[in-house]
N, C-alpha and C. Protein backbone atom coordinates (compact mmCIF):
# COMPACT_ATOMS: atom_id res chain seq x y z
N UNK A 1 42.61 19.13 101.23
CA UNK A 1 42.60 18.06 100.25
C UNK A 1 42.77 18.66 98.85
N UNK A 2 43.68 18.20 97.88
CA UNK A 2 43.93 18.62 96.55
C UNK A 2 42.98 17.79 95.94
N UNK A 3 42.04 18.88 95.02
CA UNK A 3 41.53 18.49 93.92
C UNK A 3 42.23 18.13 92.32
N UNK A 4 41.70 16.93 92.14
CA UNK A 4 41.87 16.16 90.79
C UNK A 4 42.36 17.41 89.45
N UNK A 5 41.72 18.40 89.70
CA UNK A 5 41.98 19.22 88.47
C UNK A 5 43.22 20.11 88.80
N UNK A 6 43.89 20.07 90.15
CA UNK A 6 45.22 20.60 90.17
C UNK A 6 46.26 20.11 89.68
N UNK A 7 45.93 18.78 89.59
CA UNK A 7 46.79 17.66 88.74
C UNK A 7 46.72 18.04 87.28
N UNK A 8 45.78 18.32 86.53
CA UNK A 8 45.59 18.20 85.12
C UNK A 8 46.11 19.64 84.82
N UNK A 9 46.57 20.35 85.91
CA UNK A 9 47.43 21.80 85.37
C UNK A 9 48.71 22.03 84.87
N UNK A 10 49.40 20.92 85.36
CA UNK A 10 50.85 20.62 85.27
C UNK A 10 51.01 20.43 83.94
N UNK A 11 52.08 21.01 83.23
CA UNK A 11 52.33 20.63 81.60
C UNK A 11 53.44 19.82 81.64
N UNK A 12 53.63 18.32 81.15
CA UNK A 12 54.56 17.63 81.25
C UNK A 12 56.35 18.33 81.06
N UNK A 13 57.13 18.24 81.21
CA UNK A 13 58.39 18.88 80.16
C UNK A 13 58.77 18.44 79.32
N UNK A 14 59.56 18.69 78.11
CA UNK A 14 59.78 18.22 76.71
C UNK A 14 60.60 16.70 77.65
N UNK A 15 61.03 16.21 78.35
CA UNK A 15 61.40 14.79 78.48
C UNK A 15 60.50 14.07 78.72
N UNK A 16 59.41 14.42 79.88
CA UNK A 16 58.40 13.83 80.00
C UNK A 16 57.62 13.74 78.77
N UNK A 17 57.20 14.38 78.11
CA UNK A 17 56.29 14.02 76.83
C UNK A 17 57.06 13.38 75.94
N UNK A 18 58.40 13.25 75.64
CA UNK A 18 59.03 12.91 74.57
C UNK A 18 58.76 11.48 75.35
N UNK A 19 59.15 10.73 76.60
CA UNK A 19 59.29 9.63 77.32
C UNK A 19 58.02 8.39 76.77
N UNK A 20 56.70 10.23 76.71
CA UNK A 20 55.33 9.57 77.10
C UNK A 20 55.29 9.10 75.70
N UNK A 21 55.86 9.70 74.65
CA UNK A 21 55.57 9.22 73.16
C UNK A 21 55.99 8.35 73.01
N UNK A 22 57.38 8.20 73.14
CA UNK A 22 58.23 6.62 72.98
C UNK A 22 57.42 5.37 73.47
N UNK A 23 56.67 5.74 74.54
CA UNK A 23 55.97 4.40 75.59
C UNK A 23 54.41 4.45 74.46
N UNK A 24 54.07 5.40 74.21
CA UNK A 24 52.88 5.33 73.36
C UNK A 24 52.78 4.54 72.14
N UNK A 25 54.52 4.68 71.25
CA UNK A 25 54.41 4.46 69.94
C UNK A 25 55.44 3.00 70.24
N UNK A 26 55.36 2.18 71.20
CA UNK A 26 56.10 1.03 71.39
C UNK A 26 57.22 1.15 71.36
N UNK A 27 58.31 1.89 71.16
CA UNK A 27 59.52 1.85 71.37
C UNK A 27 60.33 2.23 72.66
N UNK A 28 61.47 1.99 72.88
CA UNK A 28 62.07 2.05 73.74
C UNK A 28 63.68 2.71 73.55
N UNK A 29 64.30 3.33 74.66
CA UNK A 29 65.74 3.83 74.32
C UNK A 29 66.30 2.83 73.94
N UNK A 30 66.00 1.08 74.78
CA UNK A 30 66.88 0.32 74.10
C UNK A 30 66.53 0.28 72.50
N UNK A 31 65.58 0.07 71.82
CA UNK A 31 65.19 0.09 70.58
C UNK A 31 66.09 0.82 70.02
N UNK A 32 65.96 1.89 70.24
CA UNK A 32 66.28 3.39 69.59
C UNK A 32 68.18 3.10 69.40
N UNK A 33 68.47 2.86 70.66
CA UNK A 33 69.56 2.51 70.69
C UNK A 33 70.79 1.64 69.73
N UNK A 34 70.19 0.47 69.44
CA UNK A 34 70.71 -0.03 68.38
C UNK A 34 70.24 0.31 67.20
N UNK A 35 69.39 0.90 66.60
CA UNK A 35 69.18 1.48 65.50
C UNK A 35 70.26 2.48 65.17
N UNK A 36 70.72 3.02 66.10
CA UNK A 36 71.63 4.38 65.97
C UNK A 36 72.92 3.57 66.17
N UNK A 37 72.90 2.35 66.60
CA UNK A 37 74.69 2.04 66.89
C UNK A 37 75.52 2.56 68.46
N UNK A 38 74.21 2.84 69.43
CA UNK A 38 74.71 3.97 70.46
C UNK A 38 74.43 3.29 71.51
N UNK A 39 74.37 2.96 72.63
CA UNK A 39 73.99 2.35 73.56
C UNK A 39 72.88 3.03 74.51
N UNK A 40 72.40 1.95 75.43
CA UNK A 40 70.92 2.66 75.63
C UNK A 40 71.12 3.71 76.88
N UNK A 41 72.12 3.55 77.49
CA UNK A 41 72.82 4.95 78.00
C UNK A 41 73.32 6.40 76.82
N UNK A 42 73.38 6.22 76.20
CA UNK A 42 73.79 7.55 75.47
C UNK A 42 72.59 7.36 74.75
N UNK A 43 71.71 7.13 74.77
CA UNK A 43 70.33 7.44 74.10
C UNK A 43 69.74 8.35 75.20
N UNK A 44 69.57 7.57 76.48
CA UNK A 44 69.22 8.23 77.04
C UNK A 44 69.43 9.75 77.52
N UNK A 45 70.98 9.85 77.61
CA UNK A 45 71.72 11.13 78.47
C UNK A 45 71.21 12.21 76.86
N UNK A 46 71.35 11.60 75.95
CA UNK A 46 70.92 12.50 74.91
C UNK A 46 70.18 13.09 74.83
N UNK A 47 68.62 12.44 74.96
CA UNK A 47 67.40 12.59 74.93
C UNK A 47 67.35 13.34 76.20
N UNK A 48 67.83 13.59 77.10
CA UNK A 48 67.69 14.53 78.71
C UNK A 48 68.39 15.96 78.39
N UNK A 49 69.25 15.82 77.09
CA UNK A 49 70.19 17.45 77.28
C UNK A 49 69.05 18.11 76.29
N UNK A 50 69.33 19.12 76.36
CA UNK A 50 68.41 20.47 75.75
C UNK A 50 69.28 20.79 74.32
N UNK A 51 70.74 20.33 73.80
CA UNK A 51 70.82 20.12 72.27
C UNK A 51 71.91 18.58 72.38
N UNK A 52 71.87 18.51 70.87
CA UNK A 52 72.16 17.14 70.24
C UNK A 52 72.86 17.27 68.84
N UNK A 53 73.98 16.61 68.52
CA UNK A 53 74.47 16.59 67.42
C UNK A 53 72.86 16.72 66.13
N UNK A 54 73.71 17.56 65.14
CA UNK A 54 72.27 17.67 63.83
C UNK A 54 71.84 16.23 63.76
N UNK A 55 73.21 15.85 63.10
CA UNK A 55 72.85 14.27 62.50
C UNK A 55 72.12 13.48 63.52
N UNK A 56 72.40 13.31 64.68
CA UNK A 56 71.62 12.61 65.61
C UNK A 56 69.76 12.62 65.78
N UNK A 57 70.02 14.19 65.48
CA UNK A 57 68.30 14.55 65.51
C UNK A 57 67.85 14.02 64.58
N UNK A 58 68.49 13.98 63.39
CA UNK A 58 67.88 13.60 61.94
C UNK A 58 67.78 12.58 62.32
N UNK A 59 68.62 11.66 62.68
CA UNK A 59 68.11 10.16 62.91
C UNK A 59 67.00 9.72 63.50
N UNK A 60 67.00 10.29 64.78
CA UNK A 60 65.48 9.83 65.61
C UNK A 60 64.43 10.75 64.97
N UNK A 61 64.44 11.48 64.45
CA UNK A 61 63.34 12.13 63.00
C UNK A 61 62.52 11.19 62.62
N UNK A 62 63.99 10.24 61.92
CA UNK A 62 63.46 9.47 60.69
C UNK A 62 62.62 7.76 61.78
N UNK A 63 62.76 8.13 63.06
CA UNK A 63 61.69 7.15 63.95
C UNK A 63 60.43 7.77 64.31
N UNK A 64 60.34 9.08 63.73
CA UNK A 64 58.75 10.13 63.59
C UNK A 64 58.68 10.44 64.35
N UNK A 65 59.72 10.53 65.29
CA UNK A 65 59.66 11.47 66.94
C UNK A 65 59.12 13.25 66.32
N UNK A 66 58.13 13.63 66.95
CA UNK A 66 57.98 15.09 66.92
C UNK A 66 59.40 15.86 66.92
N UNK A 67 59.56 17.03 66.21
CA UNK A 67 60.80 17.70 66.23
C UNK A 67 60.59 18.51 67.85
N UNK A 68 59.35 18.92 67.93
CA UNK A 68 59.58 19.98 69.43
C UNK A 68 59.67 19.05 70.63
N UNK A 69 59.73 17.41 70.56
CA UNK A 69 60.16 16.98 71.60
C UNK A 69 61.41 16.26 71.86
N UNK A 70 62.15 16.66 70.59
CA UNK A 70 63.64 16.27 70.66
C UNK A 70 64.70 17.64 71.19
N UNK A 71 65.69 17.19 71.57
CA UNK A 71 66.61 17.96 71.22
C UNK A 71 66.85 18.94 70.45
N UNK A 72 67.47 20.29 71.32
CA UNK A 72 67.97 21.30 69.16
C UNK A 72 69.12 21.20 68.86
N UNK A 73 68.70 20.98 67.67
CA UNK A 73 69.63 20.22 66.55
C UNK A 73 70.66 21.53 66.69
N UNK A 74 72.08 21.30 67.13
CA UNK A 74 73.29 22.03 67.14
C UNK A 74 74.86 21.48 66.87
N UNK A 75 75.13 21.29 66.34
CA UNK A 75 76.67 20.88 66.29
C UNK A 75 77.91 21.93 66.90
N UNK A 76 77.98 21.35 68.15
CA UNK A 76 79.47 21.76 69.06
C UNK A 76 80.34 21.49 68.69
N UNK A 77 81.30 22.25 69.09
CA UNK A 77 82.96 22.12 68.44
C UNK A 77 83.07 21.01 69.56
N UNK A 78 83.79 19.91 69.36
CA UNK A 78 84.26 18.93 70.63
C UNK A 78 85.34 19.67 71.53
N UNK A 79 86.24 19.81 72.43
CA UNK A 79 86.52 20.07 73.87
C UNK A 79 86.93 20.87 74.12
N UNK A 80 88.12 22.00 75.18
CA UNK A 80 87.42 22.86 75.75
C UNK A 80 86.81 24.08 75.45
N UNK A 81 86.42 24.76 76.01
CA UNK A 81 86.27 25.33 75.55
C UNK A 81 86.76 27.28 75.69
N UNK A 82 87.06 28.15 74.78
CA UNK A 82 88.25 29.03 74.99
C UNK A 82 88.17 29.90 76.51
N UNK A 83 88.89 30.30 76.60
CA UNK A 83 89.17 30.55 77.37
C UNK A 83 88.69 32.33 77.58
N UNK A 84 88.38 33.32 78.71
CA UNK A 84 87.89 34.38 78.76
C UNK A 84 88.94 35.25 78.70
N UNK A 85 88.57 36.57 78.24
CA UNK A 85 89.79 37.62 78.53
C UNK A 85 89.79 37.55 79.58
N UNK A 86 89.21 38.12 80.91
CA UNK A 86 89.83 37.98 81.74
C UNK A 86 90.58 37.05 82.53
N UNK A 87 90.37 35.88 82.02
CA UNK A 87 90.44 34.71 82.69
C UNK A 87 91.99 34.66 82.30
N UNK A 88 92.54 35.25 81.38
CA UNK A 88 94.02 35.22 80.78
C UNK A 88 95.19 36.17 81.42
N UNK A 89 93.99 37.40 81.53
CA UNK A 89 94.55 38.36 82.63
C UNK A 89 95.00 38.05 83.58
N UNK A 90 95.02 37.17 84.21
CA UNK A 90 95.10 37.00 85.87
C UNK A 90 96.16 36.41 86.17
């Protein structure tokens, strides 16, 4: 039989706690969603990747989301991406 305190060992992951804040502080992806102009699918898939456009972070910032449970703030070049030396070699 598992004891109660094997449960309280587990540390949520930055989605789970970011999830647990949103539900804490009344908001929702849909919320979030039209505030940003984005739909509540790309709120979501956002909030699940490990970085996020700068500007994007700044935005859900300015909804007082903790910075260590967002996204890191990175700006990617948009598509593909180059190609390897060897990969040219061949």
């Amino acid at each position: 039989m598992e004891s109660s305190s094997e449960h309280n060992l587990i540390t949520p992951t930055r989605q789970e706690a970011l999830n647990i804040w949103i539900s804490r502080e009344g908001l929702s992806h849909a919320r979030i969603a039209r505030a940003l102009g984005l739909t509540q699918s790309a709120v979501s898939k956002m909030l699940k990747r490990d970085t996020a456009p700068v500007h994007r972070v700044e935005q859900l910032r300015e909804f007082g989301i903790p910075l260590h449970l967002l996204p890191q703030p990175v700006n990617l070049k948009p598509g593909p991406k180059p190609r390897s030396e060897a990969g040219e070699a061949a």
